[in-house]
Protein backbone atom coordinates (compact mmCIF):
# COMPACT_ATOMS: atom_id res chain seq x y z
CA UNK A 1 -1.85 -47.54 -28.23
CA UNK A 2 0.73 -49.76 -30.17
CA UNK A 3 -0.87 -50.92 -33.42
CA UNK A 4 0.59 -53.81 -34.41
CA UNK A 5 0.14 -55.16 -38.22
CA UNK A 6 0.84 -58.64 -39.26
CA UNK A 7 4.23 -57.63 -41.45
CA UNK A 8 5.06 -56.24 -37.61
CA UNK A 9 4.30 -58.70 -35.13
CA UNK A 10 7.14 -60.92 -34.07
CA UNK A 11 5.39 -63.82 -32.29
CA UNK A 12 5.31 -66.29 -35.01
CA UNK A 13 2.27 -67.89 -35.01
CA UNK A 14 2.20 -71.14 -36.55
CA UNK A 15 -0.40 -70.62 -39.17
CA UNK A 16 -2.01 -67.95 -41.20
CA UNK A 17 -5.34 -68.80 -39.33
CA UNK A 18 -3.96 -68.30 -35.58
CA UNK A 19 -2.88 -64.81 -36.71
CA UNK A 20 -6.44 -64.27 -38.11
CA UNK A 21 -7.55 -65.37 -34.55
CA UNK A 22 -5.66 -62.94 -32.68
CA UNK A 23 -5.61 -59.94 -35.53
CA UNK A 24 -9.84 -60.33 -36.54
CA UNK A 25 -11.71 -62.93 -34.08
CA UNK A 26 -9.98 -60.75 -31.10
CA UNK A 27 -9.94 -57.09 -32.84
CA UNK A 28 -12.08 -56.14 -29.88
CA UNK A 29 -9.09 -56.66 -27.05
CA UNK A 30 -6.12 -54.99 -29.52
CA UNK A 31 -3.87 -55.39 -26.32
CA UNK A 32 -4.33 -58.98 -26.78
CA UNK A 33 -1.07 -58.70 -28.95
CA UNK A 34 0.89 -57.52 -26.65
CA UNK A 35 0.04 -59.34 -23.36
CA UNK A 36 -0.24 -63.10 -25.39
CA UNK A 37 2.63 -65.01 -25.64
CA UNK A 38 2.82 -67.35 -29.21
CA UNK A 39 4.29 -70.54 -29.75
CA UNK A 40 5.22 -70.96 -25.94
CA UNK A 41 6.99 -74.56 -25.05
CA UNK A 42 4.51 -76.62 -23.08
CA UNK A 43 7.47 -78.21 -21.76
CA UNK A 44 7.88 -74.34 -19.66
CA UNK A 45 4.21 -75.43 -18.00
CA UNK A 46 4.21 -79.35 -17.39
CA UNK A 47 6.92 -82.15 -17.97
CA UNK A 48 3.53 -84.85 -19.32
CA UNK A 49 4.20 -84.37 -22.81
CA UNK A 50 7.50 -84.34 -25.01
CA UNK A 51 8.46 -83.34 -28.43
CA UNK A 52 9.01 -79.94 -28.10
CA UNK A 53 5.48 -79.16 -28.41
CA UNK A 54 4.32 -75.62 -28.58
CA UNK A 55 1.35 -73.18 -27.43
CA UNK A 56 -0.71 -71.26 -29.63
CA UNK A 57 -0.93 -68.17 -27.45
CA UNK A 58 -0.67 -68.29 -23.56
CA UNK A 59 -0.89 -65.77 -20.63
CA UNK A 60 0.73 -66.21 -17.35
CA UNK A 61 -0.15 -63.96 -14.43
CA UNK A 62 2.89 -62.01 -13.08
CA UNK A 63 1.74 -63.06 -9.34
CA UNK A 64 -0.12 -64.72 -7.09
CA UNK A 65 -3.69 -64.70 -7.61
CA UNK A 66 -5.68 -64.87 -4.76
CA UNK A 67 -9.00 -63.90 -5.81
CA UNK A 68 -8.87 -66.15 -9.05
CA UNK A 69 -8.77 -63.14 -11.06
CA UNK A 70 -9.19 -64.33 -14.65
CA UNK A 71 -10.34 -68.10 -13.98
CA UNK A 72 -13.59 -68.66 -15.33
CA UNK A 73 -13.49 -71.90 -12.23
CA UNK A 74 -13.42 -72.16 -9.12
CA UNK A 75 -9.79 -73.60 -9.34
CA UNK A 76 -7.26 -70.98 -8.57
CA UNK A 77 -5.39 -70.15 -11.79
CA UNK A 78 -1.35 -69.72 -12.99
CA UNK A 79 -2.02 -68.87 -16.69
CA UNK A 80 -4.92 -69.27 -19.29
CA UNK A 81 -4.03 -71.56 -22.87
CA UNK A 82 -6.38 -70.22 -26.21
CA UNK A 83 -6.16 -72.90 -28.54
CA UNK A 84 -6.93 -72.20 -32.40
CA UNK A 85 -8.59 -75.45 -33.65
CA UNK A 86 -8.42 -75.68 -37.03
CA UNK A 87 -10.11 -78.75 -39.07
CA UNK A 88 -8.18 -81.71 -38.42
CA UNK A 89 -9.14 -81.48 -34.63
CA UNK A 90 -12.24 -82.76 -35.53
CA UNK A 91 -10.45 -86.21 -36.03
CA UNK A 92 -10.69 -88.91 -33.37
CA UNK A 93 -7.40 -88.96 -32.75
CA UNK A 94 -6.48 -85.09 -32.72
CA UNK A 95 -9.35 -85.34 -29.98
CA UNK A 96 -7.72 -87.60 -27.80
CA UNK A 97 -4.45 -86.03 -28.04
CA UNK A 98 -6.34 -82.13 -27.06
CA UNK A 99 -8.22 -83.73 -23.87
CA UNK A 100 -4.96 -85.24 -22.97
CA UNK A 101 -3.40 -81.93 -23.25
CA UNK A 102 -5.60 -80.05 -21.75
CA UNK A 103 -5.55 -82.70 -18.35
CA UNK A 104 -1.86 -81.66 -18.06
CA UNK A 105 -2.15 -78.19 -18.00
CA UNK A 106 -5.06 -78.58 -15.78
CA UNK A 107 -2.69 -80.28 -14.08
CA UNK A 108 -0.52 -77.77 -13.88
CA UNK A 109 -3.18 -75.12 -12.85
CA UNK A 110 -3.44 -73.65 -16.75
CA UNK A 111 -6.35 -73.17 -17.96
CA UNK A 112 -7.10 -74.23 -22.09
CA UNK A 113 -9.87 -72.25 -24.22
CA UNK A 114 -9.93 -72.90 -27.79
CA UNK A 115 -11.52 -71.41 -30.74
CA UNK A 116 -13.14 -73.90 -33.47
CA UNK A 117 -12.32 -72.82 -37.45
CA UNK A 118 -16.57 -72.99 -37.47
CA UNK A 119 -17.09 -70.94 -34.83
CA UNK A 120 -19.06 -67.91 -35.87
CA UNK A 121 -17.51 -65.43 -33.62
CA UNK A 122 -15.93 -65.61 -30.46
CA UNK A 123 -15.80 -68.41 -28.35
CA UNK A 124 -18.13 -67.27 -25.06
CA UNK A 125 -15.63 -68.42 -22.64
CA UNK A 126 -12.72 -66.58 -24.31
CA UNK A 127 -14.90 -63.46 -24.72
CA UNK A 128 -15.90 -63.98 -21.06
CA UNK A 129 -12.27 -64.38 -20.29
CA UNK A 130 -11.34 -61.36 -21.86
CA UNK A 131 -14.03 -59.62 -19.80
CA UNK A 132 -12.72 -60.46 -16.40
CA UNK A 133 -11.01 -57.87 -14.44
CA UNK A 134 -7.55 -58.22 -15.00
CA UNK A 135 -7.69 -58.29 -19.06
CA UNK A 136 -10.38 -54.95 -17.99
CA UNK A 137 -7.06 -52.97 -16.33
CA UNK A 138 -4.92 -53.76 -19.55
CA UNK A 139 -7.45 -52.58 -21.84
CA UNK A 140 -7.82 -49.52 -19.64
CA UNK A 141 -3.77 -49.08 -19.99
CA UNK A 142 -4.05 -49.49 -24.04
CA UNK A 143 -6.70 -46.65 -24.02
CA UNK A 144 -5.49 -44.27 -22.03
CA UNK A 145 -3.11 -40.89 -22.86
CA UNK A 146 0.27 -41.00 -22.55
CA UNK A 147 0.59 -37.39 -21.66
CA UNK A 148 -1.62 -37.67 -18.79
CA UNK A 149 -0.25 -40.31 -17.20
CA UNK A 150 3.64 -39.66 -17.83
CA UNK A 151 4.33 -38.66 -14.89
CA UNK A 152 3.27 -41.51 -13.32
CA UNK A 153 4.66 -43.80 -15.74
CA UNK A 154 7.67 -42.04 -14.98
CA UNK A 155 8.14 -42.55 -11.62
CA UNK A 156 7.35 -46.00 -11.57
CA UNK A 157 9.05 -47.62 -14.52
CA UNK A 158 12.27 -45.08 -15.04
CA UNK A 159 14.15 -46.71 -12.42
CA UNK A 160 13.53 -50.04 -12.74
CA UNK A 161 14.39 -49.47 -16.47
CA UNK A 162 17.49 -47.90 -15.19
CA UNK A 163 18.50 -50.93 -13.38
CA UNK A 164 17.77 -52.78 -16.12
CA UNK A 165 20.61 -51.06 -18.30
CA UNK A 166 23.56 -50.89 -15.35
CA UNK A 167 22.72 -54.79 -15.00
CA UNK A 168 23.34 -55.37 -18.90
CA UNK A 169 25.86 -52.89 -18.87
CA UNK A 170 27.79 -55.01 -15.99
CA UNK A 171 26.99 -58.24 -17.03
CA UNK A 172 28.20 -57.15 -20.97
CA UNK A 173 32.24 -55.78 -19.46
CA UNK A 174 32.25 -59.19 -16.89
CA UNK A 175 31.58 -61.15 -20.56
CA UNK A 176 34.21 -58.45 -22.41
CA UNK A 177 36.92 -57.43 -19.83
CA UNK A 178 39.06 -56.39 -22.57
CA UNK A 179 36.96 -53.52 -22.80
CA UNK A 180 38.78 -51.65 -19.74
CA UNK A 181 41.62 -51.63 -21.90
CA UNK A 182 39.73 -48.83 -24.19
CA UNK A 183 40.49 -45.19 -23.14
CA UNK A 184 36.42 -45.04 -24.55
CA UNK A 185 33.42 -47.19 -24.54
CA UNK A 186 31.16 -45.88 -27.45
CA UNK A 187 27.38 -46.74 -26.20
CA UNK A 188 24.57 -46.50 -27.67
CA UNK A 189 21.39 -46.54 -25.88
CA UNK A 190 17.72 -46.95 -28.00
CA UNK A 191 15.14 -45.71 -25.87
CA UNK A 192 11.76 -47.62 -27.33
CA UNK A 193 9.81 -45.46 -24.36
CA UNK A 194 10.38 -44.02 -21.10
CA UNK A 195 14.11 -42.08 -21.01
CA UNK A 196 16.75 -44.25 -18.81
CA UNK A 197 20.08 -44.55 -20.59
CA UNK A 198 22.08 -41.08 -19.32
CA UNK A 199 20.73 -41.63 -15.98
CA UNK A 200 21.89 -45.36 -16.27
CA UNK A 201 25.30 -44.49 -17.09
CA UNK A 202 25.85 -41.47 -15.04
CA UNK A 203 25.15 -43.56 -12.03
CA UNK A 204 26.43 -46.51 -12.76
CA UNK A 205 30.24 -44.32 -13.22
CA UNK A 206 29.35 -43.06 -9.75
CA UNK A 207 29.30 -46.10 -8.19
CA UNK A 208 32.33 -47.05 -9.57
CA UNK A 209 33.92 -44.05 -8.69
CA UNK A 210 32.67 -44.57 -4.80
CA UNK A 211 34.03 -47.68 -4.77
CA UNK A 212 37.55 -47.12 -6.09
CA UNK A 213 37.56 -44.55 -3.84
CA UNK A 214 37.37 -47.14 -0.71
CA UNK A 215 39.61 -50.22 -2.42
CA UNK A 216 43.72 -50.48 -2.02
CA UNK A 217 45.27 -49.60 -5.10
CA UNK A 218 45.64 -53.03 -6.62
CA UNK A 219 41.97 -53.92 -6.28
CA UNK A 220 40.94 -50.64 -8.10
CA UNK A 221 38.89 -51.00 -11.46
CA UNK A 222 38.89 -47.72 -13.37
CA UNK A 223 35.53 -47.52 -15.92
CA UNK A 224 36.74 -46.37 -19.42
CA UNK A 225 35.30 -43.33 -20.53
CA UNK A 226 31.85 -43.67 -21.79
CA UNK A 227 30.77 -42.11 -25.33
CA UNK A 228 27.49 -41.87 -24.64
CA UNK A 229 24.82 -41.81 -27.60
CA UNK A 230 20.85 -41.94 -27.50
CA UNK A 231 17.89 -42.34 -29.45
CA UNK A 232 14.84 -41.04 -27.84
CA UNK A 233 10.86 -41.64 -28.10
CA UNK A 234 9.36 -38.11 -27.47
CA UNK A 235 6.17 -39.51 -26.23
CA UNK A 236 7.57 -40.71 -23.51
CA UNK A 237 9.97 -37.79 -22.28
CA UNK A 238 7.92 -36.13 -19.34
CA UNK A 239 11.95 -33.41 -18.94
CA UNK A 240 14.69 -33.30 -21.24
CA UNK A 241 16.75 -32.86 -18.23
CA UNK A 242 16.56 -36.55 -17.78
CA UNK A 243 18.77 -36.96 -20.76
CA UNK A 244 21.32 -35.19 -18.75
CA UNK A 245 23.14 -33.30 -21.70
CA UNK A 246 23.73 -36.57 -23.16
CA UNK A 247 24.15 -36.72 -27.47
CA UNK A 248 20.92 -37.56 -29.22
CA UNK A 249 21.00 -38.81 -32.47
CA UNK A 250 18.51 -39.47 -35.16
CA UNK A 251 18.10 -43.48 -36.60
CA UNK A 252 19.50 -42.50 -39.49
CA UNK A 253 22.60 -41.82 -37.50
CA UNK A 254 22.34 -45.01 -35.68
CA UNK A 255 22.26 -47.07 -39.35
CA UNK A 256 25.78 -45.42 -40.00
CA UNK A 257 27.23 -45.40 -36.93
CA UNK A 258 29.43 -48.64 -35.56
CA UNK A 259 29.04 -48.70 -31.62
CA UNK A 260 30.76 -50.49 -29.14
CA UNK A 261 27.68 -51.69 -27.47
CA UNK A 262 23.85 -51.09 -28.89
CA UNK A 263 21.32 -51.60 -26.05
CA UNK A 264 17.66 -51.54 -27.37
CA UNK A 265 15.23 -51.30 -24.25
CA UNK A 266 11.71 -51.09 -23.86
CA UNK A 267 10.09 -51.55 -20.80
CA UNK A 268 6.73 -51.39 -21.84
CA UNK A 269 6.93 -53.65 -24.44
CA UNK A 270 7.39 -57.79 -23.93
CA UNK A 271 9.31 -60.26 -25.97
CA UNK A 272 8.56 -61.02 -29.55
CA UNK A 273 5.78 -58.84 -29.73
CA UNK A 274 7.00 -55.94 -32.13
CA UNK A 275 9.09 -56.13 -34.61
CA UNK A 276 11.71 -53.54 -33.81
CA UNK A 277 14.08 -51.71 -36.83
CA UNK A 278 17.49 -53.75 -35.61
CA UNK A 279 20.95 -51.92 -35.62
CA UNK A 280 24.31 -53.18 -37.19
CA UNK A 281 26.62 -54.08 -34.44
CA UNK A 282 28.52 -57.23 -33.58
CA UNK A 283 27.15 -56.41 -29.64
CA UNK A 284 23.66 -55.51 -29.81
CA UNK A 285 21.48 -56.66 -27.07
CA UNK A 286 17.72 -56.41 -26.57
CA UNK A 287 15.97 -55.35 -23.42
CA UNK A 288 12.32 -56.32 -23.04
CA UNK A 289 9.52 -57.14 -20.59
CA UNK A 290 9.15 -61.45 -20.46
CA UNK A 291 6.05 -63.11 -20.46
CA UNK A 292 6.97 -65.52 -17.88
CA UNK A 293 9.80 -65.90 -14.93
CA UNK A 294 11.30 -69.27 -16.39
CA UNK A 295 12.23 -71.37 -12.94
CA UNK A 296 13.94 -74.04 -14.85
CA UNK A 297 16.72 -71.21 -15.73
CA UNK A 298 16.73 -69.77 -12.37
CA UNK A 299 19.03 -66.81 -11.36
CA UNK A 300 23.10 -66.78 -12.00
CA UNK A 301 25.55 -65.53 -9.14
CA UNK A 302 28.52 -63.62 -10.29
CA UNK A 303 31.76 -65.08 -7.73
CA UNK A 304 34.79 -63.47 -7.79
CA UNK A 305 38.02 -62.77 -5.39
CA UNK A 306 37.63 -60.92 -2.25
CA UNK A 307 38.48 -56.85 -2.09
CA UNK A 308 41.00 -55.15 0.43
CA UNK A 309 39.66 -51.80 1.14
């Protein structure tokens, strides 16, 4: 049910039109705002064109899609391209160029849709697109109550949000180890939706603890003591137990507060979607859902000397 006003949206569209595409020509599919991705690289789909060239809005499906869920061909699909042609793609050239474009992605198992400036209405095939069954279950998501589905939401997303802090968390002390100098780490956690940061921390200090308990002295790696500090969304909080005790602050607090660390998660919400309120500290970091798994980047491995236990 996130409403999403132009002064709020974070995807930068590249024109005043493209957000009139997605805010009035697609007011029917709201969730469209959330689940399209603006101004994607096209470099991230196919290496046949250059010049940092960018996507108007683009959707990716998170896995393999068997049953062509979403392709309006027989061709199985990877993502879907909607294209807001304004009026110089009416020149010869401009033409040229978008059929050229469009072969790569096809190339690249995309599919392009695009919406003329003189179009009255919605293109069919993007309407029909918007239809199919997978845009159907995220529509179905956007509509439903939060309170009747919490638990389930719970159970499902609270630990993988969980993991999601420990591995920033980690990754943030490998990148500061002059942090287990401090007798105290002051954290702050923002909690955009489901509750994860006292669980996150309280676990995470166990597993250090079990695993100093098994090392020789010299290997040992004590965890500072962690000021712990969070900002809740109420909707979203099926027991205040989860919190575990932990201090919970209001934003004005957070504005006035300096923090050794300020993770913002959401796990709900993708990348430059919403505009969030940001907080004032030299190590703030922002947790959200991607839009795509980027394969050039890959995965990182941590190496490091062997422990004597």
């Amino acid at each position: 049910k996130l409403e999403i006003k132009k002064n709020q949206y974070d995807g930068f569209p590249d024109s005043l039109s493209e957000w009139k595409f997605l805010d009035e020509t697609l007011q029917e599919f709201p969730f469209a705002k959330q689940i399209l991705q603006s101004q994607r690289d096209f470099s991230t789909i196919g290496t046949g064109l250059a010049g940092s060239r960018k996507l108007d809005f683009s959707y990716e499906f998170p896995y393999l899609n068997p049953k062509n869920v979403g392709s309006l061909s027989d061709k199985q699909r990877q993502g879907i391209i909607f294209e807001f042609d304004g009026p110089h793609h009416k020149l010869q050239t401009v033409k040229f160029y978008d059929n050229y474009r469009d072969d790569v992605a096809d190339e690249n198992d995309f599919e392009t849709l695009r919406q003329s400036f003189d179009t009255i209405g919605l293109n069919l095939n993007i309407e029909k697109q918007f239809r199919n069954e997978i845009f159907g279950i995220f529509k179905t998501n956007y509509n439903r109550e939060i309170k009747d589905f919490l638990s389930e939401y719970s159970l499902l997303f609270i630990p993988l949000a969980i993991a999601r802090i420990q591995k920033t968390i980690i990754e943030f002390l490998i990148s500061n180890p002059n942090e287990f100098e401090k007798a105290e780490i002051k954290i702050a956690i923002i909690e955009r939706d489901l509750p994860c940061g006292a669980i996150a921390i309280k676990s995470l200090q166990e597993m250090f603890e079990n695993i100093n308990a098994i090392l020789d002295e010299e290997d040992k790696l004590i965890l500072p003591k962690i000021n712990l500090t969070i900002f809740e969304n109420k909707n979203w909080v099926i027991d205040n137990k989860l919190h575990l005790d932990a201090s919970m602050k209001t934003e004005e607090y957070f504005k006035l507060t300096n923090f050794d660390i300020v993770i913002d998660h959401s796990i709900l919400r993708r990348s430059n979607i919403y505009k969030e309120i940001d907080f004032n500290c030299e190590n703030a970091i922002k947790i959200r859902s991607s839009h795509y798994f980027d394969t050039k980047n890959g995965r990182k491995i941590y190496c490091a000397n062997l422990l004597n236990y």
